[in-house]
C-alpha atoms as a PDB file:
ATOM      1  CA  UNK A   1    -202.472  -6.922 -25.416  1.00  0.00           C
ATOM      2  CA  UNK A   2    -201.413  -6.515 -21.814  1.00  0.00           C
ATOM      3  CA  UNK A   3    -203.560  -3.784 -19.977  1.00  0.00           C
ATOM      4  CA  UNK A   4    -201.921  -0.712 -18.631  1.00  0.00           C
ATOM      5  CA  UNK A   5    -203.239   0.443 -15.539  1.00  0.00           C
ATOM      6  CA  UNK A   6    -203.031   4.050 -14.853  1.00  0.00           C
ATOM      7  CA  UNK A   7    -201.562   5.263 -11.554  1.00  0.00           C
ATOM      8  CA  UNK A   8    -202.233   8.049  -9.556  1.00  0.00           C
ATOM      9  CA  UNK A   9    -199.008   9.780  -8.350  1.00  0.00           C
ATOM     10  CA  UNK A  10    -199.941  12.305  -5.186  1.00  0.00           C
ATOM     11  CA  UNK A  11    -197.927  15.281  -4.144  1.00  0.00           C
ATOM     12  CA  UNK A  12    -197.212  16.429  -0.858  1.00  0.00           C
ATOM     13  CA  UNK A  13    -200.211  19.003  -1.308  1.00  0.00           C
ATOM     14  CA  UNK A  14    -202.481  16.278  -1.939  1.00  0.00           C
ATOM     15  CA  UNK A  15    -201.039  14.046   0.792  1.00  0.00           C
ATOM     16  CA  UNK A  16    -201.430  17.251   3.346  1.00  0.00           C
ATOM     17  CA  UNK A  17    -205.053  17.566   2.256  1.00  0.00           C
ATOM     18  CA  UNK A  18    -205.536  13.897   3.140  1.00  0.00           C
ATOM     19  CA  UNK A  19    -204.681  14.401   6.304  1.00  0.00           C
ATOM     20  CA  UNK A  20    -206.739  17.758   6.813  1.00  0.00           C
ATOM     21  CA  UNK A  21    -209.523  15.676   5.320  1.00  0.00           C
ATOM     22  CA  UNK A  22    -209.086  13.070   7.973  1.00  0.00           C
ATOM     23  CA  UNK A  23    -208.882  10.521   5.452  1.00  0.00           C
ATOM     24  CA  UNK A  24    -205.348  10.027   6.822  1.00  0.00           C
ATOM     25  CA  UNK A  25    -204.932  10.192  10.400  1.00  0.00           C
ATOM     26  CA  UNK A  26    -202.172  10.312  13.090  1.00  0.00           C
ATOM     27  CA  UNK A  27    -202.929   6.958  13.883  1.00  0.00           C
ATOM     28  CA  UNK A  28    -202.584   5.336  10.308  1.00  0.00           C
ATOM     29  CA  UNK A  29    -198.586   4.979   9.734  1.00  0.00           C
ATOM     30  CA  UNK A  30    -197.479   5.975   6.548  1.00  0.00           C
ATOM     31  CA  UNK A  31    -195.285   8.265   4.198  1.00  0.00           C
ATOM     32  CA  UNK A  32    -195.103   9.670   0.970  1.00  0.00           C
ATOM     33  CA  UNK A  33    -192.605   8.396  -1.428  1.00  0.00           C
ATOM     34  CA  UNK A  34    -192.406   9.181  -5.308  1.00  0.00           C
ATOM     35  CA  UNK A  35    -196.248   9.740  -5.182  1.00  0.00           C
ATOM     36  CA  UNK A  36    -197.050   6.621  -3.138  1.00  0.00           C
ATOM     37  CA  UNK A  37    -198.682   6.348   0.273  1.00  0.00           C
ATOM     38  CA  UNK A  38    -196.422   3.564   1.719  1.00  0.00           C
ATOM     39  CA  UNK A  39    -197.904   1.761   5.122  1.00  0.00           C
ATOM     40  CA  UNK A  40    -194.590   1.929   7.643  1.00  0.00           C
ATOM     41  CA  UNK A  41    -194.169  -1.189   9.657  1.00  0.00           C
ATOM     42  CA  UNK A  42    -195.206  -0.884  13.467  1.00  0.00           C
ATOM     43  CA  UNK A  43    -192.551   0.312  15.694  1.00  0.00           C
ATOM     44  CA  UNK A  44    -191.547  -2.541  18.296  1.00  0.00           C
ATOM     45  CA  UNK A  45    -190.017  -2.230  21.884  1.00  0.00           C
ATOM     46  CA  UNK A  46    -186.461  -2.737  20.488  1.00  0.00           C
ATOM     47  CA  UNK A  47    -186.468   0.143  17.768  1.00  0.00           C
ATOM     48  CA  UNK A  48    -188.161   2.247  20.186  1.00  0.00           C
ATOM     49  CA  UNK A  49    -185.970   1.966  22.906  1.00  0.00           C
ATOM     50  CA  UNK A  50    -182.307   2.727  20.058  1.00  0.00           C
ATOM     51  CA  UNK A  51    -184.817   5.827  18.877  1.00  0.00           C
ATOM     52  CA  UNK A  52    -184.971   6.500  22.276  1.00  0.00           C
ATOM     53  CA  UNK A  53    -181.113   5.887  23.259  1.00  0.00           C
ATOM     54  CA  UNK A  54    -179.647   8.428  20.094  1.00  0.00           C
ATOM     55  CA  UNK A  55    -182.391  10.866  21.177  1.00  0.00           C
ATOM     56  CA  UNK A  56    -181.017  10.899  24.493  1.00  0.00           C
ATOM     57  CA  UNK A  57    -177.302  10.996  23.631  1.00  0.00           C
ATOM     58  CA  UNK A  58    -177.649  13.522  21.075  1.00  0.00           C
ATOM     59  CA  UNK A  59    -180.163  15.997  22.458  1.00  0.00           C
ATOM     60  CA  UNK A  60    -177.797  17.798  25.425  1.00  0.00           C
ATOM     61  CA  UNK A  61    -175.213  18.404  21.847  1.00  0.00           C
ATOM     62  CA  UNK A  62    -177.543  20.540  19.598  1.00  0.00           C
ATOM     63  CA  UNK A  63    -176.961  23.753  21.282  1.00  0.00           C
ATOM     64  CA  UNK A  64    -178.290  26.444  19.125  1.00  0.00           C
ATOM     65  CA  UNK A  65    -177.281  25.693  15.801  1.00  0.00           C
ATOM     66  CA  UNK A  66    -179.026  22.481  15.247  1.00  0.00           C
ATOM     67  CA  UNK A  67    -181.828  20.647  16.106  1.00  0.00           C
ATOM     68  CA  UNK A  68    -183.174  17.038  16.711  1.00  0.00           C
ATOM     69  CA  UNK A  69    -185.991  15.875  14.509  1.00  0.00           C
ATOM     70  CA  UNK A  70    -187.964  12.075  15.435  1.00  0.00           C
ATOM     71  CA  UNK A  71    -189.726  10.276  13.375  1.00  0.00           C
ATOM     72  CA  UNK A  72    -191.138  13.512  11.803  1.00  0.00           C
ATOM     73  CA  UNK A  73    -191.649  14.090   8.453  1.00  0.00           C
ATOM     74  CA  UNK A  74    -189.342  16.118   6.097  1.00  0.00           C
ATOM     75  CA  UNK A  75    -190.280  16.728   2.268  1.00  0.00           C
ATOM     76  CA  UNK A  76    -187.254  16.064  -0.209  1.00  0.00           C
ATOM     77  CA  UNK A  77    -189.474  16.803  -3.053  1.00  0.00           C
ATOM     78  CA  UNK A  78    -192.868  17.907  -4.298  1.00  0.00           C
ATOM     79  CA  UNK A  79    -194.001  13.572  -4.603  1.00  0.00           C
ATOM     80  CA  UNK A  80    -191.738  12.406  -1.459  1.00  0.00           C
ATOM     81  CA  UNK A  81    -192.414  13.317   2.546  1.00  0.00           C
ATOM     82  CA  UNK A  82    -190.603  10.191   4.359  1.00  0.00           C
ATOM     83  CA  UNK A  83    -190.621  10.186   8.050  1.00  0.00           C
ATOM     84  CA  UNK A  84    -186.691   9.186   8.926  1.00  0.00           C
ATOM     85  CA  UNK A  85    -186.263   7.980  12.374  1.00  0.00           C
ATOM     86  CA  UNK A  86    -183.832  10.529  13.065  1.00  0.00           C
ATOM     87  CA  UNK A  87    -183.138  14.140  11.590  1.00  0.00           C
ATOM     88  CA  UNK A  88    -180.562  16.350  12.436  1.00  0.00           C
ATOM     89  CA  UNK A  89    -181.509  19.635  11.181  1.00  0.00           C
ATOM     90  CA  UNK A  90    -180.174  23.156  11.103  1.00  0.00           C
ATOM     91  CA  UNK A  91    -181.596  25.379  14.014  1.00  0.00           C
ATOM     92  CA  UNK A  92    -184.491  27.663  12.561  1.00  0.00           C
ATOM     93  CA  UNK A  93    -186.222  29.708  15.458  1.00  0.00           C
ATOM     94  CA  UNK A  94    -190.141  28.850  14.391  1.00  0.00           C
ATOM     95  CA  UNK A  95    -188.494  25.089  14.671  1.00  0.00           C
ATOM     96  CA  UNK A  96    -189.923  24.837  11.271  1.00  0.00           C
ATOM     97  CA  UNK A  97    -193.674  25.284  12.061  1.00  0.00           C
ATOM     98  CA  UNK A  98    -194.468  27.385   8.602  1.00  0.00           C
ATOM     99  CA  UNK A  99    -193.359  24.090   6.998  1.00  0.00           C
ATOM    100  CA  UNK A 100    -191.552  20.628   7.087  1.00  0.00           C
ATOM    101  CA  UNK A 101    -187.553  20.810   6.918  1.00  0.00           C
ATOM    102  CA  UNK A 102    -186.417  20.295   3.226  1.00  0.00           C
ATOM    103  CA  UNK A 103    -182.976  18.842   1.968  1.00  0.00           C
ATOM    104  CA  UNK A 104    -181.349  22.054   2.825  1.00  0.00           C
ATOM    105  CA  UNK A 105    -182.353  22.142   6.080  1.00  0.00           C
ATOM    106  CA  UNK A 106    -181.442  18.254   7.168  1.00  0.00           C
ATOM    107  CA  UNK A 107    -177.687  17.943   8.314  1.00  0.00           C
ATOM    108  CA  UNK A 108    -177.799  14.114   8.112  1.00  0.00           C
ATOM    109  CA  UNK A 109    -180.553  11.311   8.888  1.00  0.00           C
ATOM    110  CA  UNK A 110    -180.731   8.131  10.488  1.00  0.00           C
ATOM    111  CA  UNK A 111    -182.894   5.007  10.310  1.00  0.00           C
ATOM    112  CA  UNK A 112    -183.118   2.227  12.437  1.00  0.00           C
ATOM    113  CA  UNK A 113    -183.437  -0.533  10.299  1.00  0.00           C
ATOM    114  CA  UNK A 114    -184.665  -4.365  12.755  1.00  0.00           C
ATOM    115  CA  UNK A 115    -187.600  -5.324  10.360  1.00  0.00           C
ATOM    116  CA  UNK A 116    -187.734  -3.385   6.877  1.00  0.00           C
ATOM    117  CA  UNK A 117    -183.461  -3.273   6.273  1.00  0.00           C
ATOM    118  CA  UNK A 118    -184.147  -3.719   2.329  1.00  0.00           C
ATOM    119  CA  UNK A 119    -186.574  -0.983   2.340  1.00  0.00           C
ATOM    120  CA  UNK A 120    -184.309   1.803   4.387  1.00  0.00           C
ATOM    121  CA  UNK A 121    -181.593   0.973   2.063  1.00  0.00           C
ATOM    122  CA  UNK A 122    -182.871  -0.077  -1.010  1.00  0.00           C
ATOM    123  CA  UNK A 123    -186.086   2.467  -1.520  1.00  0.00           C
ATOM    124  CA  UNK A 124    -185.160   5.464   0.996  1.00  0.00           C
ATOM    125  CA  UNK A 125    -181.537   5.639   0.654  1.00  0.00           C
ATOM    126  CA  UNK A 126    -181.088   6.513  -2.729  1.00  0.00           C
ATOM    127  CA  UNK A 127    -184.006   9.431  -2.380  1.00  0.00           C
ATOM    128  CA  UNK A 128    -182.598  10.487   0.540  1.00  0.00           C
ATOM    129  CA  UNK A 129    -179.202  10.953  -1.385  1.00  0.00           C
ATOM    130  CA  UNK A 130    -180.721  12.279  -4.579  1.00  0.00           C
ATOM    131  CA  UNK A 131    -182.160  14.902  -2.684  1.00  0.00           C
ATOM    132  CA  UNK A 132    -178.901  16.001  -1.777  1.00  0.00           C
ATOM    133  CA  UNK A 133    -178.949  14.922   1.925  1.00  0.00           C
ATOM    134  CA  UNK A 134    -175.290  14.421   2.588  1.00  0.00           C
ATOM    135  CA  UNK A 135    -174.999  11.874   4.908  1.00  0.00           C
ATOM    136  CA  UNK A 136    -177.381   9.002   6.147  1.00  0.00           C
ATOM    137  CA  UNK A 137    -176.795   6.375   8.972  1.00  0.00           C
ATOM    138  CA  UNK A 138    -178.522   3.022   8.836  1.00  0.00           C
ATOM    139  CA  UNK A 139    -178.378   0.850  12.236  1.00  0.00           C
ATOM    140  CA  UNK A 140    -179.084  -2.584  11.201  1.00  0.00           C
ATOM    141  CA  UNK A 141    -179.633  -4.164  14.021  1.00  0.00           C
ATOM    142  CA  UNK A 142    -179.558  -7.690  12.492  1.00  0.00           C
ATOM    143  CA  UNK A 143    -175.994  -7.774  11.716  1.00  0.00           C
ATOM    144  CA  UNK A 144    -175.424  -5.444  14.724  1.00  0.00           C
ATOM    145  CA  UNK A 145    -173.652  -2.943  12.977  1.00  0.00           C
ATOM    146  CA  UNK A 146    -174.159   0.990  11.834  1.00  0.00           C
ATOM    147  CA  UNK A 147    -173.138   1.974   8.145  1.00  0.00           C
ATOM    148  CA  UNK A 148    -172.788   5.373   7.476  1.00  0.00           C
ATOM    149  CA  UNK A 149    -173.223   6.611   4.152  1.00  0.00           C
ATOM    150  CA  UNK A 150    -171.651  10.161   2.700  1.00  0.00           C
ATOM    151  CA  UNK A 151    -171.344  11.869  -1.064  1.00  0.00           C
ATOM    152  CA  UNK A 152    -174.255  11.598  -2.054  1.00  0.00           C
ATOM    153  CA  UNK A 153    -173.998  12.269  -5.959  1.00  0.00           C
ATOM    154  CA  UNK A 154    -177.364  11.757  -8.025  1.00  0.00           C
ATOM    155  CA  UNK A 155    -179.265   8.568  -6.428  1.00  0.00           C
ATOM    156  CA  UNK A 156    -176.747   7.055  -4.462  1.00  0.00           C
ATOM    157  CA  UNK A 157    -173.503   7.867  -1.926  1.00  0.00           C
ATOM    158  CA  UNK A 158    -170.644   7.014  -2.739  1.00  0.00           C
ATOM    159  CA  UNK A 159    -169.059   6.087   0.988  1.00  0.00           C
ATOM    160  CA  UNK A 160    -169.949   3.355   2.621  1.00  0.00           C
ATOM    161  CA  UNK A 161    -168.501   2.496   6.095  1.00  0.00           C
ATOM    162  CA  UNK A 162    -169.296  -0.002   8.719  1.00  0.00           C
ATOM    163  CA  UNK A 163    -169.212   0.059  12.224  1.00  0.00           C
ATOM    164  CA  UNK A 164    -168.822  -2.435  14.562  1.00  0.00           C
ATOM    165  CA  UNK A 165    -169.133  -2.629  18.284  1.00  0.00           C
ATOM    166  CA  UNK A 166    -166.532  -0.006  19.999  1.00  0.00           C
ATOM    167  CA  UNK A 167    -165.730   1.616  16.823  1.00  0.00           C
ATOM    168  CA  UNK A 168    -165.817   5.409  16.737  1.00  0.00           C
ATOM    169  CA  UNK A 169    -168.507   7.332  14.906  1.00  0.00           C
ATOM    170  CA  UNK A 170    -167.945  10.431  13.088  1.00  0.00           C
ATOM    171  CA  UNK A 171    -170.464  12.744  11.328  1.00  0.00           C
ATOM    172  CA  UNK A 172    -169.240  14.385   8.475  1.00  0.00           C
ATOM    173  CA  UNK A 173    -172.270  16.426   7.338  1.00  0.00           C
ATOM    174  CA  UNK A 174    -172.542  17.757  11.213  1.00  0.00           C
ATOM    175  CA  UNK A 175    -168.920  18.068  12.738  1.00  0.00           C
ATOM    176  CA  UNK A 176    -168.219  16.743  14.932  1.00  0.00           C
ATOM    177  CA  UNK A 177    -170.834  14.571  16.390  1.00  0.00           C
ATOM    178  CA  UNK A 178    -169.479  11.335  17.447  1.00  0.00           C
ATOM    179  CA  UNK A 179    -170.162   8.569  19.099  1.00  0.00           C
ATOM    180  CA  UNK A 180    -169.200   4.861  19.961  1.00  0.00           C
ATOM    181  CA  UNK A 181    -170.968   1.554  18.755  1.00  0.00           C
ATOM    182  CA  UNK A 182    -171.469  -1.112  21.041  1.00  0.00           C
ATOM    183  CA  UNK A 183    -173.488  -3.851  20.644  1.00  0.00           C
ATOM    184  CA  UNK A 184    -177.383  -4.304  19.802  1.00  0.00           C
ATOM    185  CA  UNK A 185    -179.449  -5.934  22.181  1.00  0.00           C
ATOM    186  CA  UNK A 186    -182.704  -5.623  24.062  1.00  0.00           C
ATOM    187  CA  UNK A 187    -180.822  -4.243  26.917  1.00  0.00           C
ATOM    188  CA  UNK A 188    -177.808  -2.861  25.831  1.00  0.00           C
ATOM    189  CA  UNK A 189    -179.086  -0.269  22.904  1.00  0.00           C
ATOM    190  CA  UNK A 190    -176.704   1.091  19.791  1.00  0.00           C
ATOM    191  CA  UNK A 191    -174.666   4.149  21.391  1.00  0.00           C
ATOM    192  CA  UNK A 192    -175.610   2.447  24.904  1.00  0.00           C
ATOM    193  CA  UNK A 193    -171.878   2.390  25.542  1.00  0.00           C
ATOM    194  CA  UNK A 194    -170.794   5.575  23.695  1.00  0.00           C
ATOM    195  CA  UNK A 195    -169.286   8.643  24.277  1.00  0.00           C
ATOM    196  CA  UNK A 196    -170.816  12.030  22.537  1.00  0.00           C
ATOM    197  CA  UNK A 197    -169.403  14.709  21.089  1.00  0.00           C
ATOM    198  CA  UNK A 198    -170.758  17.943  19.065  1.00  0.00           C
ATOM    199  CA  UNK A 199    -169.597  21.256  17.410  1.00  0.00           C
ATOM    200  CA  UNK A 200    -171.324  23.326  14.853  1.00  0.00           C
ATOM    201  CA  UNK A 201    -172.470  22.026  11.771  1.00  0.00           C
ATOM    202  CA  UNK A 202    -170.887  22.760   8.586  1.00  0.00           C
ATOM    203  CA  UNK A 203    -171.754  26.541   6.689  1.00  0.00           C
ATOM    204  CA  UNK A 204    -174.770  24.807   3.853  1.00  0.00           C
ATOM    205  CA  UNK A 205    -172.460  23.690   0.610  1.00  0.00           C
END
């Protein structure tokens, strides 16, 4: 008879009172998905630096309906608290310091994807769309191309487009942020070359 093993599945209280506890700290790098404390891969010069690039091409366009979120956490559910490399959230005035941003809060999210592509796509994708975030931007930085991904209906979205070097990109959850793909290097970083537009965001749906 095979042995089941019983597993423990932590919410985001119990994650929260980890770190309190100091049994998780800022330096450990981690995130709560579906109950799980997942270790996050280390964050090289490269993925820095395209974090670094959107920030900077993005942050003069919030204005005072919306605001940039990096590499901070936001819960989609009472088992899940990933830590996107980019959040786009709606403006609140205490910039959300009662709590993290939920679903309803996050305009669209982006990961940069040069190690762990299978596990942005694959394992936070379809959470990230279940939760009813409506669009999500992956910049694989392999094939040197950013896929944006909108409709989210149950665990998945149902548009898919890629992006190539010059091509212009669109929100559609935030219009109209937009911006131009070039290409992915060490010293030429994705939106390097681009142009960058914002209005409003969208009234929540």
């Amino acid at each position: 008879m095979a042995m089941q093993i019983a597993r423990w599945q932590f919410t985001v209280d119990d994650y929260h009172r980890m770190q309190a506890a100091g049994i998780l700290t800022e330096d450990d790098r981690v995130e709560l998905i579906d109950g799980e404390v997942r270790r996050m891969s280390p964050i090289g010069p490269l993925h820095a630096a395209i974090v670094k690039r959107l920030n900077t091409l993005l942050m003069p366009h919030m204005g005072t309906l919306m605001l940039i979120s990096l590499q901070d956490p936001i819960q989609l559910n009472d088992v899940s608290e990933p830590e996107p490399d980019i959040a786009i959230l709606r403006y609140d005035a205490s910039y959300y310091a009662q709590h993290h941003p939920t679903p309803e809060a996050v305009l669209f999210v982006t990961e940069v994807a040069d190690t762990l592509l299978d596990y942005d796509r694959d394992e936070k994708l379809p959470r990230y769309a279940e939760a009813g975030i409506r669009e999500a931007w992956i910049v694989d930085v392999e094939a040197e191309i950013v896929v944006q991904y909108t409709q989210a209906i149950e665990h998945r979205y149902l548009t898919r487009r890629e992006y190539r070097r010059g091509d212009s990109i669109t929100s559609v959850a935030a219009p109209t942020i937009t911006s131009r793909s070039p290409t992915f290097s060490d010293d030429e970083c994705p939106t390097a070359s681009g142009d960058l537009t914002s209005r409003a965001p969208d009234s929540p749906r």
